[in-house]
PDB file of N, CA and C in Angstrom:
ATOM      1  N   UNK A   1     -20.927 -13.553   8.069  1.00  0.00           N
ATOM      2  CA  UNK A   1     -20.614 -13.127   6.726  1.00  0.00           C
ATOM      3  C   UNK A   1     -19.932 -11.759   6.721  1.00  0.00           C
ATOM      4  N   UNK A   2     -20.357 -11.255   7.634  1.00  0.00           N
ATOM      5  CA  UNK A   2     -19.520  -9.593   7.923  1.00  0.00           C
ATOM      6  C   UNK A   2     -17.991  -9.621   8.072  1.00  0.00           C
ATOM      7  N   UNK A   3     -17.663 -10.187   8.648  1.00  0.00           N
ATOM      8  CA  UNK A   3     -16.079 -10.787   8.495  1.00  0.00           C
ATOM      9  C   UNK A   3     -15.114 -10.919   7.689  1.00  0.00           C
ATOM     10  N   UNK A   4     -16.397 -11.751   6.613  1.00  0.00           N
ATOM     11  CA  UNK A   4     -15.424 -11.968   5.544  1.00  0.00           C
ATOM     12  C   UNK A   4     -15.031 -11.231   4.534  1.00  0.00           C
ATOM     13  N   UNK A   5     -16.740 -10.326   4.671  1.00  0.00           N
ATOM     14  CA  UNK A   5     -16.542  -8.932   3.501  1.00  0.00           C
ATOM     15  C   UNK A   5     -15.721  -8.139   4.071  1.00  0.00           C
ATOM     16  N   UNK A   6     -15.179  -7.657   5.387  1.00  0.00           N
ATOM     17  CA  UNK A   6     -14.194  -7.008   5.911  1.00  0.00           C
ATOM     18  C   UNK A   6     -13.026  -7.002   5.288  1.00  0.00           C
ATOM     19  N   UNK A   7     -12.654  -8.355   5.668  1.00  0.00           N
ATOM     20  CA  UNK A   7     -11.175  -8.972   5.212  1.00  0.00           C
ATOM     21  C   UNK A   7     -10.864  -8.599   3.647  1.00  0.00           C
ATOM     22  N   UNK A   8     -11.804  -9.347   2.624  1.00  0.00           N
ATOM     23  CA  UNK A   8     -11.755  -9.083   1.231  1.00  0.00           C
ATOM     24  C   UNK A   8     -11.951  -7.259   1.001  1.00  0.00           C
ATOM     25  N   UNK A   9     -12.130  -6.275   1.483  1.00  0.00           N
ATOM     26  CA  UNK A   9     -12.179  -5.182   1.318  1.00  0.00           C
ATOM     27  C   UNK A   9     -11.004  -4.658   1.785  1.00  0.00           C
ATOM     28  N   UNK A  10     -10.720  -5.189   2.542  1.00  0.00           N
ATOM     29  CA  UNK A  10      -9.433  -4.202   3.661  1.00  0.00           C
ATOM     30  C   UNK A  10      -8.273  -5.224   2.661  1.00  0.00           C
ATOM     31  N   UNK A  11      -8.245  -6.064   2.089  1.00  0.00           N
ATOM     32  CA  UNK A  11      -6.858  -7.005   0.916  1.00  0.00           C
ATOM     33  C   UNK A  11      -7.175  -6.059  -0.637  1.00  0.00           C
ATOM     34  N   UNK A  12      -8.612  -5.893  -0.577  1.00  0.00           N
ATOM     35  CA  UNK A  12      -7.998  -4.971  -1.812  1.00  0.00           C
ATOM     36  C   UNK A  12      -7.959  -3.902  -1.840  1.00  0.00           C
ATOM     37  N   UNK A  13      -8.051  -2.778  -0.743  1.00  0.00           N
ATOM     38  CA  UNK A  13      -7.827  -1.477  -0.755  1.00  0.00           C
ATOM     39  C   UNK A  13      -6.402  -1.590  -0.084  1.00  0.00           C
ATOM     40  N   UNK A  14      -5.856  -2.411   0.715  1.00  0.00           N
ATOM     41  CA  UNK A  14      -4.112  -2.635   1.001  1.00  0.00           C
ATOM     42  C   UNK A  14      -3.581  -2.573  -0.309  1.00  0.00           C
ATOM     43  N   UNK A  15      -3.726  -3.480  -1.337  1.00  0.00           N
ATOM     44  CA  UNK A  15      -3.183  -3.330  -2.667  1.00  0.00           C
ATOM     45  C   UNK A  15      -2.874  -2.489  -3.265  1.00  0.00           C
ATOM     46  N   UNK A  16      -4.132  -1.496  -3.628  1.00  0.00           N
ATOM     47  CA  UNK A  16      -4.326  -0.533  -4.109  1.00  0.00           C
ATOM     48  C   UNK A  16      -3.628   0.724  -3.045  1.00  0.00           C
ATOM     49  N   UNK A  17      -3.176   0.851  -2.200  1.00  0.00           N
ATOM     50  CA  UNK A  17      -2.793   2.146  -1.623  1.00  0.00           C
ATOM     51  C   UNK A  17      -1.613   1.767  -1.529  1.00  0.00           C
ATOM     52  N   UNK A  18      -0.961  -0.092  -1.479  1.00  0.00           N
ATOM     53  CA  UNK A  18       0.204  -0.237  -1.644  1.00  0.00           C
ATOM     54  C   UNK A  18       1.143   0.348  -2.875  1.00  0.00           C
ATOM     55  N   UNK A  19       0.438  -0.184  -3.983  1.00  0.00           N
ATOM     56  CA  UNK A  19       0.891   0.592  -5.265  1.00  0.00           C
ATOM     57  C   UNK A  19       0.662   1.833  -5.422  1.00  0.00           C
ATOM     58  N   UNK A  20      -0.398   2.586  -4.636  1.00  0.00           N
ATOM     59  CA  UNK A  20      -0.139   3.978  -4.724  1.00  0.00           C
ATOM     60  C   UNK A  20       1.548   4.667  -4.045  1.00  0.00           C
ATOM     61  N   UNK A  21       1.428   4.080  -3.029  1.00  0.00           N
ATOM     62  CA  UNK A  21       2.275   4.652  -1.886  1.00  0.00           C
ATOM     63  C   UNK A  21       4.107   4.160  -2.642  1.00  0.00           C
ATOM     64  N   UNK A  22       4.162   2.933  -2.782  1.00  0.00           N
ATOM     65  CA  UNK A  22       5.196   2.812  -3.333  1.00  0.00           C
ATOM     66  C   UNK A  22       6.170   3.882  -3.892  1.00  0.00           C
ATOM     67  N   UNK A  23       6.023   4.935  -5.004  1.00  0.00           N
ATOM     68  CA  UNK A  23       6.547   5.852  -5.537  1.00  0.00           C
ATOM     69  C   UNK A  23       7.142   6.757  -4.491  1.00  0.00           C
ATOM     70  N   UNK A  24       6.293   6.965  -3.483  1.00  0.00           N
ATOM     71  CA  UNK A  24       6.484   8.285  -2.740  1.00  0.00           C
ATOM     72  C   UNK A  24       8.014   8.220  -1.952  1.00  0.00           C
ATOM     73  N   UNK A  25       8.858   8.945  -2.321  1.00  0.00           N
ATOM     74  CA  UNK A  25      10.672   9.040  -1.825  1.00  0.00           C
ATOM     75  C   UNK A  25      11.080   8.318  -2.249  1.00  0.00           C
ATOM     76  N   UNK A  26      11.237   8.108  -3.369  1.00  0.00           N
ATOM     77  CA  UNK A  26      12.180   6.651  -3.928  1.00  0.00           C
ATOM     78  C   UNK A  26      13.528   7.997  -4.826  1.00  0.00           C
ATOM     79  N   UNK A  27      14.346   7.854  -4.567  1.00  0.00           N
ATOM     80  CA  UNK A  27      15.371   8.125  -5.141  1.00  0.00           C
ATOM     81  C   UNK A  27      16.062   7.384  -5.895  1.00  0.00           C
ATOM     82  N   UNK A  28      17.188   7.729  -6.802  1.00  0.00           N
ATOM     83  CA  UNK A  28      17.863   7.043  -7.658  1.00  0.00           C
ATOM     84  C   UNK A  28      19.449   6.915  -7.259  1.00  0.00           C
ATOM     85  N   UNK A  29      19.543   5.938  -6.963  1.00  0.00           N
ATOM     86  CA  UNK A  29      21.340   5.293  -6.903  1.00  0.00           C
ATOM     87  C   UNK A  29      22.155   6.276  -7.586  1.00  0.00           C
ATOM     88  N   UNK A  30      23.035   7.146  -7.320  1.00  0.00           N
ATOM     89  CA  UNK A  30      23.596   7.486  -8.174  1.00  0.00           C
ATOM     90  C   UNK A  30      25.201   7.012  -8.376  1.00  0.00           C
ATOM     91  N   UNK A  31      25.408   5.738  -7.886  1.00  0.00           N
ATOM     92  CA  UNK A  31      26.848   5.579  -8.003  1.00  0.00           C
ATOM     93  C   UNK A  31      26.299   3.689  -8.256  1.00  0.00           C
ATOM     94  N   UNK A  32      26.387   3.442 -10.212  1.00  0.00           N
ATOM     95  CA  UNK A  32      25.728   2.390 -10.534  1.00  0.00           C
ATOM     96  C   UNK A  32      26.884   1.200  -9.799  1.00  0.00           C
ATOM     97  N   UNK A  33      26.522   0.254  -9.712  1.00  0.00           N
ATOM     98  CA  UNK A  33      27.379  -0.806  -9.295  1.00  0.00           C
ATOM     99  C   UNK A  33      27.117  -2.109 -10.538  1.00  0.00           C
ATOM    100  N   UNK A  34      28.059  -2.637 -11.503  1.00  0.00           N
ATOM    101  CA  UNK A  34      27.937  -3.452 -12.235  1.00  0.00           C
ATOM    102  C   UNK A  34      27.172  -4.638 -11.851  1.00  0.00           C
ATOM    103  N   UNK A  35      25.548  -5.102 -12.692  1.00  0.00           N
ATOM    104  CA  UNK A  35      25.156  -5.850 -12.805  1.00  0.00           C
ATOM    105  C   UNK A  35      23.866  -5.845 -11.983  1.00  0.00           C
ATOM    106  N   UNK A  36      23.700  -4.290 -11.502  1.00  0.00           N
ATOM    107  CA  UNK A  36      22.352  -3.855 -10.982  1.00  0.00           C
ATOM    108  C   UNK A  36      22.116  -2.921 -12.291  1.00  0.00           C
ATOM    109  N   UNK A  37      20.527  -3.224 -11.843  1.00  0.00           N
ATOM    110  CA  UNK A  37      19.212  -2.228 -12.442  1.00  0.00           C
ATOM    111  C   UNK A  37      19.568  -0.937 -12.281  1.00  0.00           C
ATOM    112  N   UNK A  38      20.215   0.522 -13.031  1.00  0.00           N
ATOM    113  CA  UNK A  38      20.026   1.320 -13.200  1.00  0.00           C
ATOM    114  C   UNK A  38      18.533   2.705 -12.401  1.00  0.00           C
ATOM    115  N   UNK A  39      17.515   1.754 -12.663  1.00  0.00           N
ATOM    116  CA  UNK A  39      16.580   2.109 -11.957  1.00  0.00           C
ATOM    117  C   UNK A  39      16.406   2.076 -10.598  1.00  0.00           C
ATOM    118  N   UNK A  40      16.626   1.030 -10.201  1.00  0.00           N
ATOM    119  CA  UNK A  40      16.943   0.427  -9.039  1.00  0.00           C
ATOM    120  C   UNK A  40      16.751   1.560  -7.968  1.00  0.00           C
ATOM    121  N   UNK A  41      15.939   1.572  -6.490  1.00  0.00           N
ATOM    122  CA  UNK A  41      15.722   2.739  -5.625  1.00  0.00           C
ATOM    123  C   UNK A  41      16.813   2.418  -4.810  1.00  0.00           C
ATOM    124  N   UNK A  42      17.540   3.952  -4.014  1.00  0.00           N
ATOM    125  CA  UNK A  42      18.822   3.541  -3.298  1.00  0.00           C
ATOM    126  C   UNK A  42      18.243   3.667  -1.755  1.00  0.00           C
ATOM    127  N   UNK A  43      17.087   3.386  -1.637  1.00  0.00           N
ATOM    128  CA  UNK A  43      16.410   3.263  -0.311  1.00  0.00           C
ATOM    129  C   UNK A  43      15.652   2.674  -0.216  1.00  0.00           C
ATOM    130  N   UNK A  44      14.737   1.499  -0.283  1.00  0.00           N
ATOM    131  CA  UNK A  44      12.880   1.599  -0.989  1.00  0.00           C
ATOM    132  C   UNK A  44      12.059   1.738   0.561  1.00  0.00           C
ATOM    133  N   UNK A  45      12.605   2.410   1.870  1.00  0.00           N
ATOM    134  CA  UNK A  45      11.818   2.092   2.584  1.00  0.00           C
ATOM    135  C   UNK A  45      10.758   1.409   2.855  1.00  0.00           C
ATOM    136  N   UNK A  46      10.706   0.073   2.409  1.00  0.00           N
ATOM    137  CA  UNK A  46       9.484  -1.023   2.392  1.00  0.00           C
ATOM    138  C   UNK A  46       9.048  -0.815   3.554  1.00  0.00           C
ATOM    139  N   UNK A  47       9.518  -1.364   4.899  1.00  0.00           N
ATOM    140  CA  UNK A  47       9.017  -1.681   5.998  1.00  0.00           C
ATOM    141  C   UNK A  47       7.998  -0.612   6.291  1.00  0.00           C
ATOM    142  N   UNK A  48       8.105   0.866   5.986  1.00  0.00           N
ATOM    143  CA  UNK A  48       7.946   2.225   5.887  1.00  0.00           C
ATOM    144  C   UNK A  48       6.659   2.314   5.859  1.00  0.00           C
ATOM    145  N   UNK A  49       6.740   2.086   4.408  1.00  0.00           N
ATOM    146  CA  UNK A  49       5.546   2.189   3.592  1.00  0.00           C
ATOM    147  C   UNK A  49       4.436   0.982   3.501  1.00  0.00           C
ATOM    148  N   UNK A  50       4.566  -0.198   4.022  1.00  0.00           N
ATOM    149  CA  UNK A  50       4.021  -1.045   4.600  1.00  0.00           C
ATOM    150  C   UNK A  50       3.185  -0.550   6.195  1.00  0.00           C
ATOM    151  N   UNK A  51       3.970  -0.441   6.591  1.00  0.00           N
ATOM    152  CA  UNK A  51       2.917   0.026   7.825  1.00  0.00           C
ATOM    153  C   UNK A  51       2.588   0.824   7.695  1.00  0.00           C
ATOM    154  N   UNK A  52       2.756   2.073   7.069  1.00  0.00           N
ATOM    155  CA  UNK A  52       1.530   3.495   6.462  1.00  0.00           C
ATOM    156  C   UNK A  52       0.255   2.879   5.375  1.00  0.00           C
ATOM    157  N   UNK A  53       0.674   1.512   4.690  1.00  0.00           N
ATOM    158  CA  UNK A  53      -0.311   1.402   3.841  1.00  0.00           C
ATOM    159  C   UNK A  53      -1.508   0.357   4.613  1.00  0.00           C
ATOM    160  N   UNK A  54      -0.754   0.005   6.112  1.00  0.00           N
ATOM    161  CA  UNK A  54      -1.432  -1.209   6.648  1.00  0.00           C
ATOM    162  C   UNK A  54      -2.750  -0.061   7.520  1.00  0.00           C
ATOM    163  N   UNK A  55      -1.985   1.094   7.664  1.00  0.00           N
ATOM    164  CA  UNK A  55      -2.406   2.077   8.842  1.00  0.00           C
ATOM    165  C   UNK A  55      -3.799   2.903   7.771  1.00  0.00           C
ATOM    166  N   UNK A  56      -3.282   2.959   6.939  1.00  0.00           N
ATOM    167  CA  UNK A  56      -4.158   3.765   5.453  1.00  0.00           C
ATOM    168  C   UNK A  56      -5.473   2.906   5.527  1.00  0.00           C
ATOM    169  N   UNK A  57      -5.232   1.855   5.336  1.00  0.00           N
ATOM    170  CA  UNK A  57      -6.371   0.415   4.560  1.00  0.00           C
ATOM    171  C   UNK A  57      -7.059   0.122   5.434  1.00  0.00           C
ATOM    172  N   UNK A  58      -6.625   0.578   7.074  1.00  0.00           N
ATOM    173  CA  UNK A  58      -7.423  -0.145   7.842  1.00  0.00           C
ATOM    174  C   UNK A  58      -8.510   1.043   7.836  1.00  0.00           C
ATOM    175  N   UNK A  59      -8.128   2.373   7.888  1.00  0.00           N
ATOM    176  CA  UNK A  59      -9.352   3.596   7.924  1.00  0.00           C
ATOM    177  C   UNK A  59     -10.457   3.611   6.954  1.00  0.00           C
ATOM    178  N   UNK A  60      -9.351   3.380   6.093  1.00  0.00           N
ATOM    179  CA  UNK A  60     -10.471   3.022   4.340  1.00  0.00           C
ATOM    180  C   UNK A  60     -11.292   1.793   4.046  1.00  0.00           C
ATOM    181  N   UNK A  61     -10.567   0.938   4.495  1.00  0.00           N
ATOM    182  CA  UNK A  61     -12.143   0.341   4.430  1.00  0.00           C
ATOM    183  C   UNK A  61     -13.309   0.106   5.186  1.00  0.00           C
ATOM    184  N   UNK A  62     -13.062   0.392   7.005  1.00  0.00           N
ATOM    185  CA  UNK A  62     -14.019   0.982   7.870  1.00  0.00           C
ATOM    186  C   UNK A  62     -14.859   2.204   7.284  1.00  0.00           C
ATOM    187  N   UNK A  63     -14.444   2.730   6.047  1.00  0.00           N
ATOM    188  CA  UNK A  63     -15.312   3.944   5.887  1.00  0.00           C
ATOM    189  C   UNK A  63     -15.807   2.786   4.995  1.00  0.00           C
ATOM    190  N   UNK A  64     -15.291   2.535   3.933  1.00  0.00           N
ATOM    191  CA  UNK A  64     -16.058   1.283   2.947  1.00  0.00           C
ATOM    192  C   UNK A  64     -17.258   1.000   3.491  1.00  0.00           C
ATOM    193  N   UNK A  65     -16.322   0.108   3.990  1.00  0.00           N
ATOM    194  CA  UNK A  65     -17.971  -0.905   4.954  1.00  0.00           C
ATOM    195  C   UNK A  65     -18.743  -0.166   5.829  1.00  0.00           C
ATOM    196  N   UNK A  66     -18.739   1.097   5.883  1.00  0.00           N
ATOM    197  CA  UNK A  66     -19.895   1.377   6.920  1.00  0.00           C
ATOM    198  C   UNK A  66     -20.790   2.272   5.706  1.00  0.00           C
ATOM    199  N   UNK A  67     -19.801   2.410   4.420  1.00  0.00           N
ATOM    200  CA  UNK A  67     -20.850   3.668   3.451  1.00  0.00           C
ATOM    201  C   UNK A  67     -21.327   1.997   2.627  1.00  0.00           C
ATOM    202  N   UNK A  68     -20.849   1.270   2.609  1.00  0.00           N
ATOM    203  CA  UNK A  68     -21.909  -0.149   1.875  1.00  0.00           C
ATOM    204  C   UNK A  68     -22.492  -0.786   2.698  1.00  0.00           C
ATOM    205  N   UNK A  69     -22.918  -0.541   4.199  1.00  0.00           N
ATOM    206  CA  UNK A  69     -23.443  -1.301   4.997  1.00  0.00           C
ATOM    207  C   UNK A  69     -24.905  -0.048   4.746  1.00  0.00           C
ATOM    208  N   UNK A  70     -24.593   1.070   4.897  1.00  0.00           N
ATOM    209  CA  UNK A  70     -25.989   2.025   4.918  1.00  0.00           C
ATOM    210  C   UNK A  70     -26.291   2.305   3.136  1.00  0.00           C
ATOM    211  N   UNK A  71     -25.884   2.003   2.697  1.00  0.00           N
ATOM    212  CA  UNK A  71     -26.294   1.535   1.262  1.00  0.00           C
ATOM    213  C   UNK A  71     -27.159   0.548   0.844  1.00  0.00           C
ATOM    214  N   UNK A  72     -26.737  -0.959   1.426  1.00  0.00           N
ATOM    215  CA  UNK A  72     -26.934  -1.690   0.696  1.00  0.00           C
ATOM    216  C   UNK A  72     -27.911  -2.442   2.123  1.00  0.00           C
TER     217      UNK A  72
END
């Protein structure tokens, strides 16, 4: 059963630090090209910020589960 609470902890603290992390260096296009989003980021370093949020989630929820394992 330890396993599984792992997994389900470490998918929703990935989420959550994914959408944190997202914002961080996103710049704005400044030369619009017809029929794009205005908003639109002119970099989004995904790959980036994916493996910082994979690298983030895995620390955080080892602390998780070891402060709800001596908790509970």
């Amino acid at each position: 059963m330890f396993g599984l609470e792992i997994i389900v902890i470490f998918v929703v603290i990935w989420w959550l630090v994914l959408f944190t992390v997202l914002p961080f260096g996103v710049q704005k296009d400044d030369k619009i090209v017809g029929g794009n989003d205005p908003g639109a980021p002119k970099n989004p370093m995904l790959k980036k910020k994916i493996i910082l949020t994979s690298i983030i989630s895995f620390f955080l929820s080892i602390i998780v589960s070891v402060i709800k394992n001596e908790i509970f």
